[in-house]
N, C-alpha and C. Protein backbone atom coordinates (compact mmCIF):
# COMPACT_ATOMS: atom_id res chain seq x y z
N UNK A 1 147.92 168.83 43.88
CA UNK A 1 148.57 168.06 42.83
C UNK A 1 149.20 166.81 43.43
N UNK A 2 149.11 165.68 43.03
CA UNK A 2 149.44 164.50 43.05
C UNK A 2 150.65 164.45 43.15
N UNK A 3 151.95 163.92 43.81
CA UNK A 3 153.42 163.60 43.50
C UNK A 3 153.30 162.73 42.05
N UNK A 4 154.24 162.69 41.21
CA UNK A 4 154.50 162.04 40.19
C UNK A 4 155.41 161.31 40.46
N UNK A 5 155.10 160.26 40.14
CA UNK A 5 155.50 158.98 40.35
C UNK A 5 156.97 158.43 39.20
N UNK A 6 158.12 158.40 39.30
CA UNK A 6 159.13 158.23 38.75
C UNK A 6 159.84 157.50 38.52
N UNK A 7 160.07 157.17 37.07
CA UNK A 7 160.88 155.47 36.86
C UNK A 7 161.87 154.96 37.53
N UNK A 8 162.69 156.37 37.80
CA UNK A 8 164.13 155.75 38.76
C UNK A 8 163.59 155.84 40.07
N UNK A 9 163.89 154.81 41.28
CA UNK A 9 163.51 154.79 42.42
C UNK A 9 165.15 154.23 43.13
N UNK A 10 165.30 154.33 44.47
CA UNK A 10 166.47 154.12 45.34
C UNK A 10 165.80 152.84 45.96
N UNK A 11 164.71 151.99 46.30
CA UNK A 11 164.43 151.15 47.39
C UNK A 11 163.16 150.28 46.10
N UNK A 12 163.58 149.11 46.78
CA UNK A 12 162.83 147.97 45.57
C UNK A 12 160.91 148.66 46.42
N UNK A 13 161.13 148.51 47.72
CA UNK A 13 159.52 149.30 48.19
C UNK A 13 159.03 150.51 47.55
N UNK A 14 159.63 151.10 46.75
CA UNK A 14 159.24 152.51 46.75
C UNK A 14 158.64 151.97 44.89
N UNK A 15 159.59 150.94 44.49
CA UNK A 15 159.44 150.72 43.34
C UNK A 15 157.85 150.07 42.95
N UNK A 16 157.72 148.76 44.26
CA UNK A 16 156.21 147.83 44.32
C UNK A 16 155.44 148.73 44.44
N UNK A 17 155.70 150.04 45.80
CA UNK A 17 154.47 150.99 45.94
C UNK A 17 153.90 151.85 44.34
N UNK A 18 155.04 151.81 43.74
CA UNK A 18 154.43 152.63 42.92
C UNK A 18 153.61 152.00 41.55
N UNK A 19 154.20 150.87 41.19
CA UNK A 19 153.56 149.94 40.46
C UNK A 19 152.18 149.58 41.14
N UNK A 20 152.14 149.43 42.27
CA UNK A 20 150.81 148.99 43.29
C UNK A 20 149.78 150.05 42.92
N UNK A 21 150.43 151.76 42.65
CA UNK A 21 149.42 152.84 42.49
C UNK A 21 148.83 152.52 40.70
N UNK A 22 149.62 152.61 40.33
CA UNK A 22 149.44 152.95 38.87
C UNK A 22 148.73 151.44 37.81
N UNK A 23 149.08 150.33 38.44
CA UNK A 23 148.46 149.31 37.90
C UNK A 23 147.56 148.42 38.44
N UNK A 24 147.61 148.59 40.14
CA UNK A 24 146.72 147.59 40.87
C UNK A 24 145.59 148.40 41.75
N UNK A 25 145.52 149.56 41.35
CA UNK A 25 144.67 150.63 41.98
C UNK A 25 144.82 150.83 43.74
N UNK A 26 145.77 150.80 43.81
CA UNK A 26 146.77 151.02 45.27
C UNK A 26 146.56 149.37 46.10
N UNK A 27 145.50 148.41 45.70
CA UNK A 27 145.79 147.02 46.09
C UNK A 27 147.24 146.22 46.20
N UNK A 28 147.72 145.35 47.03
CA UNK A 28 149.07 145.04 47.43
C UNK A 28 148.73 143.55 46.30
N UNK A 29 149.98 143.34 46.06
CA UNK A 29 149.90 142.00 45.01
C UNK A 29 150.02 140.61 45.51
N UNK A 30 149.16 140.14 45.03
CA UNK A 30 148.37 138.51 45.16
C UNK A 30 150.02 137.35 45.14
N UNK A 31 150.82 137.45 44.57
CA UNK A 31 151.64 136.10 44.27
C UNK A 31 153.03 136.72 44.42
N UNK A 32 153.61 135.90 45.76
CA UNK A 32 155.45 135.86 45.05
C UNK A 32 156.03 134.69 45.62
N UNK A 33 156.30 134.48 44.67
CA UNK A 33 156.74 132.70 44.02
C UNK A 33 158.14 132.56 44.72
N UNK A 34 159.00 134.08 44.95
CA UNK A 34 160.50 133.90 45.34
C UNK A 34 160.17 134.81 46.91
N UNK A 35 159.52 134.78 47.59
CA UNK A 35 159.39 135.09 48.75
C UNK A 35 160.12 135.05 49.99
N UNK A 36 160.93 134.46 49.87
CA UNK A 36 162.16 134.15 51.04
C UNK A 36 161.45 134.35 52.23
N UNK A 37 162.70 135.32 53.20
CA UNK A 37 162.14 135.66 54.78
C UNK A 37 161.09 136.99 54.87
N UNK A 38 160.91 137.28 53.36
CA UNK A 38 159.98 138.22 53.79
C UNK A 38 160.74 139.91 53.74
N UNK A 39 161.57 140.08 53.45
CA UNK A 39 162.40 141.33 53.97
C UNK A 39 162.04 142.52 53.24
N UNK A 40 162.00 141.65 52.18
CA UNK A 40 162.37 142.52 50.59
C UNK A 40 160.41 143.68 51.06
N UNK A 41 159.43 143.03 52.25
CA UNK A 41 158.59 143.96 52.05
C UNK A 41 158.55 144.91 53.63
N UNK A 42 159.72 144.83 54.17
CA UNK A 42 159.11 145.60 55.51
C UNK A 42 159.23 146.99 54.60
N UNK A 43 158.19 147.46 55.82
CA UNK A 43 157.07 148.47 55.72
C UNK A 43 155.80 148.94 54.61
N UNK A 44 155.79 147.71 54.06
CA UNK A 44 154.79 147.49 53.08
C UNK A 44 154.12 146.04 53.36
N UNK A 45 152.91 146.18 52.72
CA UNK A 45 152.07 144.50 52.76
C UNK A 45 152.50 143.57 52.17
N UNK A 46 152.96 142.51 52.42
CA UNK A 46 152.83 141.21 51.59
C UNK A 46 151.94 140.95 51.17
N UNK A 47 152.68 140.41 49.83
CA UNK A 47 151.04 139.37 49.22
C UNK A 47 150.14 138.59 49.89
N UNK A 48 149.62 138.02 49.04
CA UNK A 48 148.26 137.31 50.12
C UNK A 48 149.05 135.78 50.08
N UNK A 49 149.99 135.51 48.64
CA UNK A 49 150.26 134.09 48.68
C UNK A 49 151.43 133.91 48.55
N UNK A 50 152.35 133.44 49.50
CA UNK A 50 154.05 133.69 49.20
C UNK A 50 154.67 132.03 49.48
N UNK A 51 155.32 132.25 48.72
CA UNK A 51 156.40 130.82 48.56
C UNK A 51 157.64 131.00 48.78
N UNK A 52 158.35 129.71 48.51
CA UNK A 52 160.14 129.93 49.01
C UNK A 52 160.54 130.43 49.96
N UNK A 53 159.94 129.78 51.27
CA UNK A 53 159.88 130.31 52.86
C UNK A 53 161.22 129.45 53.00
N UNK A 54 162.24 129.44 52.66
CA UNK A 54 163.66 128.91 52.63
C UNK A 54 164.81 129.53 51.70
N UNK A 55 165.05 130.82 52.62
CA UNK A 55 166.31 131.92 51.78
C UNK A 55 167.25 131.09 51.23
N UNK A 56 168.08 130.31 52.06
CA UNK A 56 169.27 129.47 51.24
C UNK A 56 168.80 128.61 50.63
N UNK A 57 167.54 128.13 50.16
CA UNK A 57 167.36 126.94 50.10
C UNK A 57 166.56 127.17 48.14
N UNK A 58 167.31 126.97 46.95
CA UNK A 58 167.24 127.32 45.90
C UNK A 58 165.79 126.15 45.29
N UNK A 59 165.98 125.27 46.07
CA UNK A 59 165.13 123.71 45.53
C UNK A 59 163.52 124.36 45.34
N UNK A 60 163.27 125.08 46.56
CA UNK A 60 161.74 125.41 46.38
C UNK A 60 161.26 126.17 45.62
N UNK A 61 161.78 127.13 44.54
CA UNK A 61 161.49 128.14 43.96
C UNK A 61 161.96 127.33 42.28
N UNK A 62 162.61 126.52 42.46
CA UNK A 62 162.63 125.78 41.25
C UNK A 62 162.30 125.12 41.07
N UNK A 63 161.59 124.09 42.65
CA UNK A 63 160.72 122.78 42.33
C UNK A 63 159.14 123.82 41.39
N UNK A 64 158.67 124.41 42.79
CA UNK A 64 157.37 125.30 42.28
C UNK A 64 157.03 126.03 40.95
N UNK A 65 158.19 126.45 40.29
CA UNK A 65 158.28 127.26 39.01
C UNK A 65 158.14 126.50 37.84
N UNK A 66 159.19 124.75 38.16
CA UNK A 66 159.91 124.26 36.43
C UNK A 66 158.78 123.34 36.62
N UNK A 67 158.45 123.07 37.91
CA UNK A 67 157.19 121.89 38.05
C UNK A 67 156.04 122.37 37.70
N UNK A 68 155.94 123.39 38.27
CA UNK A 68 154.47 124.27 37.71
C UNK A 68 153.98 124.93 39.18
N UNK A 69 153.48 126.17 38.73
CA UNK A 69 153.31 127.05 40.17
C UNK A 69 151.87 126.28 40.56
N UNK A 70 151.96 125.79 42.09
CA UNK A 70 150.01 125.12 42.46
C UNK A 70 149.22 126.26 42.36
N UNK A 71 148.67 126.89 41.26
CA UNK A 71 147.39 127.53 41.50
C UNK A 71 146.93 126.97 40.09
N UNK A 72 145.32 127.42 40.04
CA UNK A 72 145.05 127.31 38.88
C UNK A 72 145.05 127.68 37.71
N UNK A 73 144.87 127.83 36.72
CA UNK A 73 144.76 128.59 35.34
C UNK A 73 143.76 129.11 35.82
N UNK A 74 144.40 130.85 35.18
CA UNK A 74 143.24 132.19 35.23
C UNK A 74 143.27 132.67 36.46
N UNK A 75 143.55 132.48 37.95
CA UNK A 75 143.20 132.66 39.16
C UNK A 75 143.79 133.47 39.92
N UNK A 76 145.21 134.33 39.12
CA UNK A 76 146.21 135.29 40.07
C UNK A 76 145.46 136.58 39.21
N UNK A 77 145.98 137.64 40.30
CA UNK A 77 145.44 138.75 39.71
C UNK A 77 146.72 139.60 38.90
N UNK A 78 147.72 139.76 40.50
CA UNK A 78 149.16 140.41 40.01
C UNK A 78 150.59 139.48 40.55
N UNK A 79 151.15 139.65 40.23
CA UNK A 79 152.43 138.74 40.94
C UNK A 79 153.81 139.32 41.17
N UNK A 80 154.34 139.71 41.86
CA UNK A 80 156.04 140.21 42.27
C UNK A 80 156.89 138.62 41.79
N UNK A 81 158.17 138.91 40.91
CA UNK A 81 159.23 138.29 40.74
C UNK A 81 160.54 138.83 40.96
N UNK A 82 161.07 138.53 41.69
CA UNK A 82 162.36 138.49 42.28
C UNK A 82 163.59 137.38 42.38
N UNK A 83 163.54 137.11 40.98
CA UNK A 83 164.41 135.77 41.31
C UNK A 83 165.98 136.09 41.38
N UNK A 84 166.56 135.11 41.44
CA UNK A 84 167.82 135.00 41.81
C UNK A 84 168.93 135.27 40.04
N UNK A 85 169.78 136.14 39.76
CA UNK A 85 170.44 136.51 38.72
C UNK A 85 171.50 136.36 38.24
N UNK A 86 172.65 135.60 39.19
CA UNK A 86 173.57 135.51 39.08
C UNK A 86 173.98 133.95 38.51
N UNK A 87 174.87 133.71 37.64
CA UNK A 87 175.16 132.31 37.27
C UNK A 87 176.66 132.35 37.20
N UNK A 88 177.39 131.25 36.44
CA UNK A 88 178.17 130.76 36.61
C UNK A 88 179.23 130.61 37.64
N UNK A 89 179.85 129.75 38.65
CA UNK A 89 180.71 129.60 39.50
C UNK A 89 181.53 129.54 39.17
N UNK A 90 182.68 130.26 39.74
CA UNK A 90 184.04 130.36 39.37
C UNK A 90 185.04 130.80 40.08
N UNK A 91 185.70 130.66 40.88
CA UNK A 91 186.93 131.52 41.60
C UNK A 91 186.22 131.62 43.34
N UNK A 92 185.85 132.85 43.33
CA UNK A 92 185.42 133.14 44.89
C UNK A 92 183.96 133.14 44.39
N UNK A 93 183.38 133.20 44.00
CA UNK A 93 181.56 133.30 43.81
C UNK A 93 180.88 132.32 44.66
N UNK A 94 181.79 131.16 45.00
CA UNK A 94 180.60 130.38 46.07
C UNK A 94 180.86 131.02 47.48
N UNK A 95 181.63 131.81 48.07
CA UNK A 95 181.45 132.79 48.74
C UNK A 95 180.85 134.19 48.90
N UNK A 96 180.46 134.55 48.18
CA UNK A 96 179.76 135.69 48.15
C UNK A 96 178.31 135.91 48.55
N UNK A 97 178.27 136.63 48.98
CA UNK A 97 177.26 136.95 50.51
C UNK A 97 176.11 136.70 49.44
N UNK A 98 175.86 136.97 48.78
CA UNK A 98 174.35 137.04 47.28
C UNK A 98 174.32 135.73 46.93
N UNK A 99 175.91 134.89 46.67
CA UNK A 99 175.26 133.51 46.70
C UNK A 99 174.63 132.40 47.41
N UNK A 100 175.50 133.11 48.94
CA UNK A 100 175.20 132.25 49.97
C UNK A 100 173.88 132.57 50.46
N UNK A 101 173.17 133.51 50.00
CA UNK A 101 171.92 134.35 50.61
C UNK A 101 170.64 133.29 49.95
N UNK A 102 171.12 133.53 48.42
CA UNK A 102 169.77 133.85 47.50
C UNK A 102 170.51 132.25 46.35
N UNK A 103 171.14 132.02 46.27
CA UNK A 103 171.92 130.84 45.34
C UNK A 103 172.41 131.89 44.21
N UNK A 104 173.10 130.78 42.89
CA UNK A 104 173.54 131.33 42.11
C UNK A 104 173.15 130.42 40.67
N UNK A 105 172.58 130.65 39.73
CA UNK A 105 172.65 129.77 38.48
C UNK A 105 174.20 129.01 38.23
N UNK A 106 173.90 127.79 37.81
CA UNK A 106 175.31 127.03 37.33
C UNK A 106 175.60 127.50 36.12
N UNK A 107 174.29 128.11 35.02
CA UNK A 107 174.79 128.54 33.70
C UNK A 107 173.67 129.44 33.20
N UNK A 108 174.27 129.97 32.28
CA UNK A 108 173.09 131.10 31.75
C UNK A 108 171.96 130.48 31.28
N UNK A 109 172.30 129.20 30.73
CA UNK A 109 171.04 128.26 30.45
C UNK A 109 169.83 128.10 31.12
N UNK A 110 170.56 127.64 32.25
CA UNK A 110 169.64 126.90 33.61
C UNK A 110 168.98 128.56 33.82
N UNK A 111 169.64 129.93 33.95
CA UNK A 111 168.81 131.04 34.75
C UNK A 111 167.54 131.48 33.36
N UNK A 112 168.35 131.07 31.85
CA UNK A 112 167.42 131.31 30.96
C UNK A 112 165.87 130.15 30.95
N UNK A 113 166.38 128.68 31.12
CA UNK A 113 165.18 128.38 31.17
C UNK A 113 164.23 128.18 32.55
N UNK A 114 164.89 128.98 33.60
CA UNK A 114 163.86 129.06 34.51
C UNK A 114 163.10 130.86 34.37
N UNK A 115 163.67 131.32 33.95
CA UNK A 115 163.16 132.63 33.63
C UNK A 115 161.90 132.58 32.81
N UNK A 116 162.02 131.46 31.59
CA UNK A 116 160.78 131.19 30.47
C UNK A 116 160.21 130.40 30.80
N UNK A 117 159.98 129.40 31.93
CA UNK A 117 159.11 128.61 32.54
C UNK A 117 158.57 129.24 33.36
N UNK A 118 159.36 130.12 34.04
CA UNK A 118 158.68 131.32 35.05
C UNK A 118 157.53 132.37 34.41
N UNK A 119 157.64 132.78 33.04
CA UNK A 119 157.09 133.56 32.69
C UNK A 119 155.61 132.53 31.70
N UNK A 120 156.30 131.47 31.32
CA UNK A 120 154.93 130.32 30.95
C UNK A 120 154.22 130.30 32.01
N UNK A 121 154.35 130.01 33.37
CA UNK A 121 153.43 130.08 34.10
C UNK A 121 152.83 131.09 34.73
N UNK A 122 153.44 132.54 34.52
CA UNK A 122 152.76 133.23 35.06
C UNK A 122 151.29 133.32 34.11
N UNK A 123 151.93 133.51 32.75
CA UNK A 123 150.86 133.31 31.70
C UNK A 123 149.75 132.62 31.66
N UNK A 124 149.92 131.57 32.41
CA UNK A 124 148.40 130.74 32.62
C UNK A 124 148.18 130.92 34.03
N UNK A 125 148.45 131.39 34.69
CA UNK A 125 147.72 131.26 36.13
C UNK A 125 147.37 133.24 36.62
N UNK A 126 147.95 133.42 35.65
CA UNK A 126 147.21 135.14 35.70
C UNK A 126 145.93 135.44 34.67
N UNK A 127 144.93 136.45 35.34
CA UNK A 127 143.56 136.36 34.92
C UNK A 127 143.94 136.93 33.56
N UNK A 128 143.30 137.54 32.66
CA UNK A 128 143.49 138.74 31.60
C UNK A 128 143.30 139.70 32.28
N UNK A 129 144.64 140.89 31.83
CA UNK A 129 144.64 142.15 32.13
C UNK A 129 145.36 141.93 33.60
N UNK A 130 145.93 140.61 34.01
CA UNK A 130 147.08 140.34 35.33
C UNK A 130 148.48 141.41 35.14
N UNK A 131 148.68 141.49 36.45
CA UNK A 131 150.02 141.89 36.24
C UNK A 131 151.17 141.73 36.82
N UNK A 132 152.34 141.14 36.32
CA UNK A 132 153.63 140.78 37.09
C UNK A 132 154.67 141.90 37.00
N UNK A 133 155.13 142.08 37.87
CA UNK A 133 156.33 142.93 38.37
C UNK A 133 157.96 142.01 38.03
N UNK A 134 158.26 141.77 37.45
CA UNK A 134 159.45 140.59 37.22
C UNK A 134 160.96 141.96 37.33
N UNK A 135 161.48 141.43 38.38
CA UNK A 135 163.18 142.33 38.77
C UNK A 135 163.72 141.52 38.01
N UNK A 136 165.04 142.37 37.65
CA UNK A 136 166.12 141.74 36.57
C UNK A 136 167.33 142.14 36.93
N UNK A 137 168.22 142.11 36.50
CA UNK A 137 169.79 142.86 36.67
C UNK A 137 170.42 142.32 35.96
N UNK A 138 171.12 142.84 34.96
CA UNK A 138 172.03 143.07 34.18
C UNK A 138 173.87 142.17 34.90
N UNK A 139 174.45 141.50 34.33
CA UNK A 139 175.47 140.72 34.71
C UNK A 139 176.96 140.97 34.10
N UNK A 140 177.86 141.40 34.95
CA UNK A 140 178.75 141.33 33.96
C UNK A 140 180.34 140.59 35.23
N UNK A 141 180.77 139.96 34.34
CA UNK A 141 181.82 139.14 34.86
C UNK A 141 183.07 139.57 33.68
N UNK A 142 183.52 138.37 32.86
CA UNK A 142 184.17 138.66 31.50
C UNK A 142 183.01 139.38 30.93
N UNK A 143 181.92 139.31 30.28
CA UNK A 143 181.84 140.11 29.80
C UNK A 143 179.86 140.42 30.27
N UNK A 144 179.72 141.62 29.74
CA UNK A 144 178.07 141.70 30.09
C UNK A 144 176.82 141.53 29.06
N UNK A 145 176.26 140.88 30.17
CA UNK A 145 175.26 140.12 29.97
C UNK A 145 173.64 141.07 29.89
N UNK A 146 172.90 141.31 29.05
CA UNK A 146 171.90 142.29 29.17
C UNK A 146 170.74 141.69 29.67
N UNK A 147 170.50 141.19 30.79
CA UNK A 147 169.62 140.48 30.98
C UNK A 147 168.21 141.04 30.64
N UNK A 148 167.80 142.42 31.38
CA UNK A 148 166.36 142.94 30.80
C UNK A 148 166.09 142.85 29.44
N UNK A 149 166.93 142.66 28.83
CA UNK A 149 166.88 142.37 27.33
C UNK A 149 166.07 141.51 27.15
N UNK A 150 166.53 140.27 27.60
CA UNK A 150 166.43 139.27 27.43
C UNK A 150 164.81 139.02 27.59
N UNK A 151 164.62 139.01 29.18
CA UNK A 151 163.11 139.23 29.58
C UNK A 151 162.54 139.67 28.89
N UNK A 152 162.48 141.14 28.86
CA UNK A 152 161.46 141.47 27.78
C UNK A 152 161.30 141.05 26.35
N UNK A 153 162.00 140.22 25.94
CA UNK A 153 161.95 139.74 24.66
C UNK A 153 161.32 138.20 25.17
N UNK A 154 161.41 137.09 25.85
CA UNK A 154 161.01 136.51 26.68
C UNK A 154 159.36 136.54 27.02
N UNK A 155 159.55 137.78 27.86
CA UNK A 155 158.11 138.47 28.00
C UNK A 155 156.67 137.98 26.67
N UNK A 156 157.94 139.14 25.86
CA UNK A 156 156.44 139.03 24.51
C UNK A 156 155.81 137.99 24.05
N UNK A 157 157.09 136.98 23.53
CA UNK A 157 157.19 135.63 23.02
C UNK A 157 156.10 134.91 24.04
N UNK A 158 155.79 135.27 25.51
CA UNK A 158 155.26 134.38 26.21
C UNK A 158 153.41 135.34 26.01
N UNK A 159 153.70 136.46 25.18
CA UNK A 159 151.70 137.12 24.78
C UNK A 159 152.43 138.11 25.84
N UNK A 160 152.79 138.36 26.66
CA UNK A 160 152.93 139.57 27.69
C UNK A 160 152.74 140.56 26.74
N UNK A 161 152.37 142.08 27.13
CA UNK A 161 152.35 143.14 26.63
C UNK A 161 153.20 144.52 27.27
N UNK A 162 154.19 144.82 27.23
CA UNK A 162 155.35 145.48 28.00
C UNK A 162 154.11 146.99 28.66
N UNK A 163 153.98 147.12 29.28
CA UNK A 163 153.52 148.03 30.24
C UNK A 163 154.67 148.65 31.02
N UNK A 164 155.52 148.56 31.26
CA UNK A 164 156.29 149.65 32.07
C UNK A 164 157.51 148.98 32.49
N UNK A 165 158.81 150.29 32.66
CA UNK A 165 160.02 149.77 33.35
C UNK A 165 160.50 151.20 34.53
N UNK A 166 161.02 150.50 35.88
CA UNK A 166 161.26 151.21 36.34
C UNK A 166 162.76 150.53 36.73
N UNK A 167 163.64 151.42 37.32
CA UNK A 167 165.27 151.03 37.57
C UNK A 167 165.17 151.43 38.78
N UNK A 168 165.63 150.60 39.48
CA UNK A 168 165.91 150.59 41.49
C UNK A 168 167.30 151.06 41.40
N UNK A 169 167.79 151.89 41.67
CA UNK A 169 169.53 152.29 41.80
C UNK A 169 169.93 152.30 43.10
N UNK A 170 170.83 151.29 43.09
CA UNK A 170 171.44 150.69 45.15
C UNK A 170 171.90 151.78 45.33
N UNK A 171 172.30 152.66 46.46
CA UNK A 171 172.75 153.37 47.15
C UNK A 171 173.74 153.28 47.93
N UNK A 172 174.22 151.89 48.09
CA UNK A 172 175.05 151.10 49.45
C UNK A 172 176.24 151.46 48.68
N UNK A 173 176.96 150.36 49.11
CA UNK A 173 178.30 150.10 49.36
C UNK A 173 178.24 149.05 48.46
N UNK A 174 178.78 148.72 47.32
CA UNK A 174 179.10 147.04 46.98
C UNK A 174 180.90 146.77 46.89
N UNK A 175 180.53 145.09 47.30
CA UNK A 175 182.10 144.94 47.59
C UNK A 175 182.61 144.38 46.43
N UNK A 176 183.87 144.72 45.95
CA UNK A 176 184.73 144.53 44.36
C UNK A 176 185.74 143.98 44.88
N UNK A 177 186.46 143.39 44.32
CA UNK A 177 187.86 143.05 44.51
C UNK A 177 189.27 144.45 43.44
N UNK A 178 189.71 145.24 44.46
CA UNK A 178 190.37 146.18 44.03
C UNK A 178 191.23 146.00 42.96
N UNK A 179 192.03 144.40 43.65
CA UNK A 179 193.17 144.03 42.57
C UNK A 179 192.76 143.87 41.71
N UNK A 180 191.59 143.40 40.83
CA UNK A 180 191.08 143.30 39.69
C UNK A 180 191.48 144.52 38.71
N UNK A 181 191.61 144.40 37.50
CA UNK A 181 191.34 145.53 36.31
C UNK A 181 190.19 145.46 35.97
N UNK A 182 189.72 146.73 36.29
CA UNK A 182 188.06 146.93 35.96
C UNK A 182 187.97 147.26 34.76
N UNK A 183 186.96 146.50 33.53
CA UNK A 183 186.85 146.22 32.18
C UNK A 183 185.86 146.67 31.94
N UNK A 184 184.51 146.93 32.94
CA UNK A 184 183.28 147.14 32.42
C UNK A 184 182.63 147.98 33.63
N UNK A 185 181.72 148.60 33.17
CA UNK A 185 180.76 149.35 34.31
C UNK A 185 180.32 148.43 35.57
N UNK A 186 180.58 148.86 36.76
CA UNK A 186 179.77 148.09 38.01
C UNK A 186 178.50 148.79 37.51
N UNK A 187 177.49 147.28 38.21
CA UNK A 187 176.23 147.83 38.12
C UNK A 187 175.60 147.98 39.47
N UNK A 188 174.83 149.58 39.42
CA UNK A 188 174.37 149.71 40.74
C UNK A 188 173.14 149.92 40.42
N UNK A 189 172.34 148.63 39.82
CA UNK A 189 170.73 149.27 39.46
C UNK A 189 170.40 147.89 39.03
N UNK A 190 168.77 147.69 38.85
CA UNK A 190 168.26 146.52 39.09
C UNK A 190 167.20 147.20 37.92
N UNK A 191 166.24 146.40 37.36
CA UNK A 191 165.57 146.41 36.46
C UNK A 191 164.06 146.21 36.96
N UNK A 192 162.93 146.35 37.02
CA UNK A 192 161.75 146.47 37.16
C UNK A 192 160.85 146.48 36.06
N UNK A 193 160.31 145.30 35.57
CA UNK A 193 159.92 145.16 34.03
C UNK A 193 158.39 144.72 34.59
N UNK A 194 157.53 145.93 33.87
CA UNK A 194 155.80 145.93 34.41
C UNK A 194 155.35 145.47 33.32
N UNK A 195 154.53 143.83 33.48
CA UNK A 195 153.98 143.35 32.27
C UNK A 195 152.81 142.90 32.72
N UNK A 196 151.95 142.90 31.65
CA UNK A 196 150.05 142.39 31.54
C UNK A 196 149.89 141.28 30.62
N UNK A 197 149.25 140.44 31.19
CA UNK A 197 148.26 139.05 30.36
C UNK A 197 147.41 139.90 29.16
């Protein structure tokens, strides 16, 4: 008997491997547009075509996305998205290890319309029957923000057809500020939204 393969996963790898079984016939995926140093795949394959070879550096993943990704129409097979989730600056946030890592949106605007330019282009440069892996996470500051919501509504509007969700749940340590009055749930989980051309 086969292990069964399960929506909640602990490690974003365990999450690609399993999307890799069930939708790409154990093949490793063709496109990631937010590729940084590469981390997000040790002990798994990278894609064949990776961009945003500059972790701090927010310009390349937004020149390539709002400008238009260089491939052609029809020509990706599957694609990993991992973009960056966090917006507004305020207080200590331009310190924080996630901003200084990965950047931070200036407004929900700017992360909304790179999210729907992101997903316009996957739309034309994926074959029919493509498939993108798009991570999400949920935001909450004053108040929370449902981001997978959003996407997948996003998603459709862009022809996507919702194929699958899996939830990555961190395991670590995250750092809070104690003195705060905590108003809302910390979130220790990330979103994994499996969509087809």
């Amino acid at each position: 008997m086969t292990q069964v393969i399960k929506s909640i996963q602990n490690r974003d790898q365990d999450v690609l491997m399993a999307i890799r079984e069930l939708y790409l016939y154990g093949e490793k995926f063709e496109l990631d547009p937010c590729y940084s140093s590469g981390k997000f795949y040790e002990g798994i394959e990278p894609p064949n075509i990776t961009m945003d070879k500059e972790p701090a550096n927010y310009k390349i993943i937004k020149n390539d996305i709002m400008d238009g990704i260089p491939c052609k129409d029809s020509s990706i097979t599957s694609i990993v998205f991992d973009p960056p989730f966090m917006f507004g600056t305020h207080g200590q946030t331009k310190n924080n290890i996630m901003t200084k890592r990965f950047t931070m949106f200036d407004s929900w605007e700017q992360l909304e319309q790179m999210y729907k330019k992101a997903l316009s282009e996957f739309y034309r440069i994926l074959v029919k029957g493509g498939i993108v892996a798009f991570k999400c996470q949920d935001y909450t500051d004053s108040r929370t923000t449902l981001t997978h919501c959003f996407v997948h509504n996003w998603a459709i509007e862009n022809g996507f057809k919702i194929e699958d969700l899996f939830i990555m749940v961190f395991s670590g340590v995250r750092i809070w500020n104690s003195n705060l009055t905590q108003r809302h749930a910390r979130k220790y989980h990330s979103y994994w939204i499996v969509l087809r051309k």
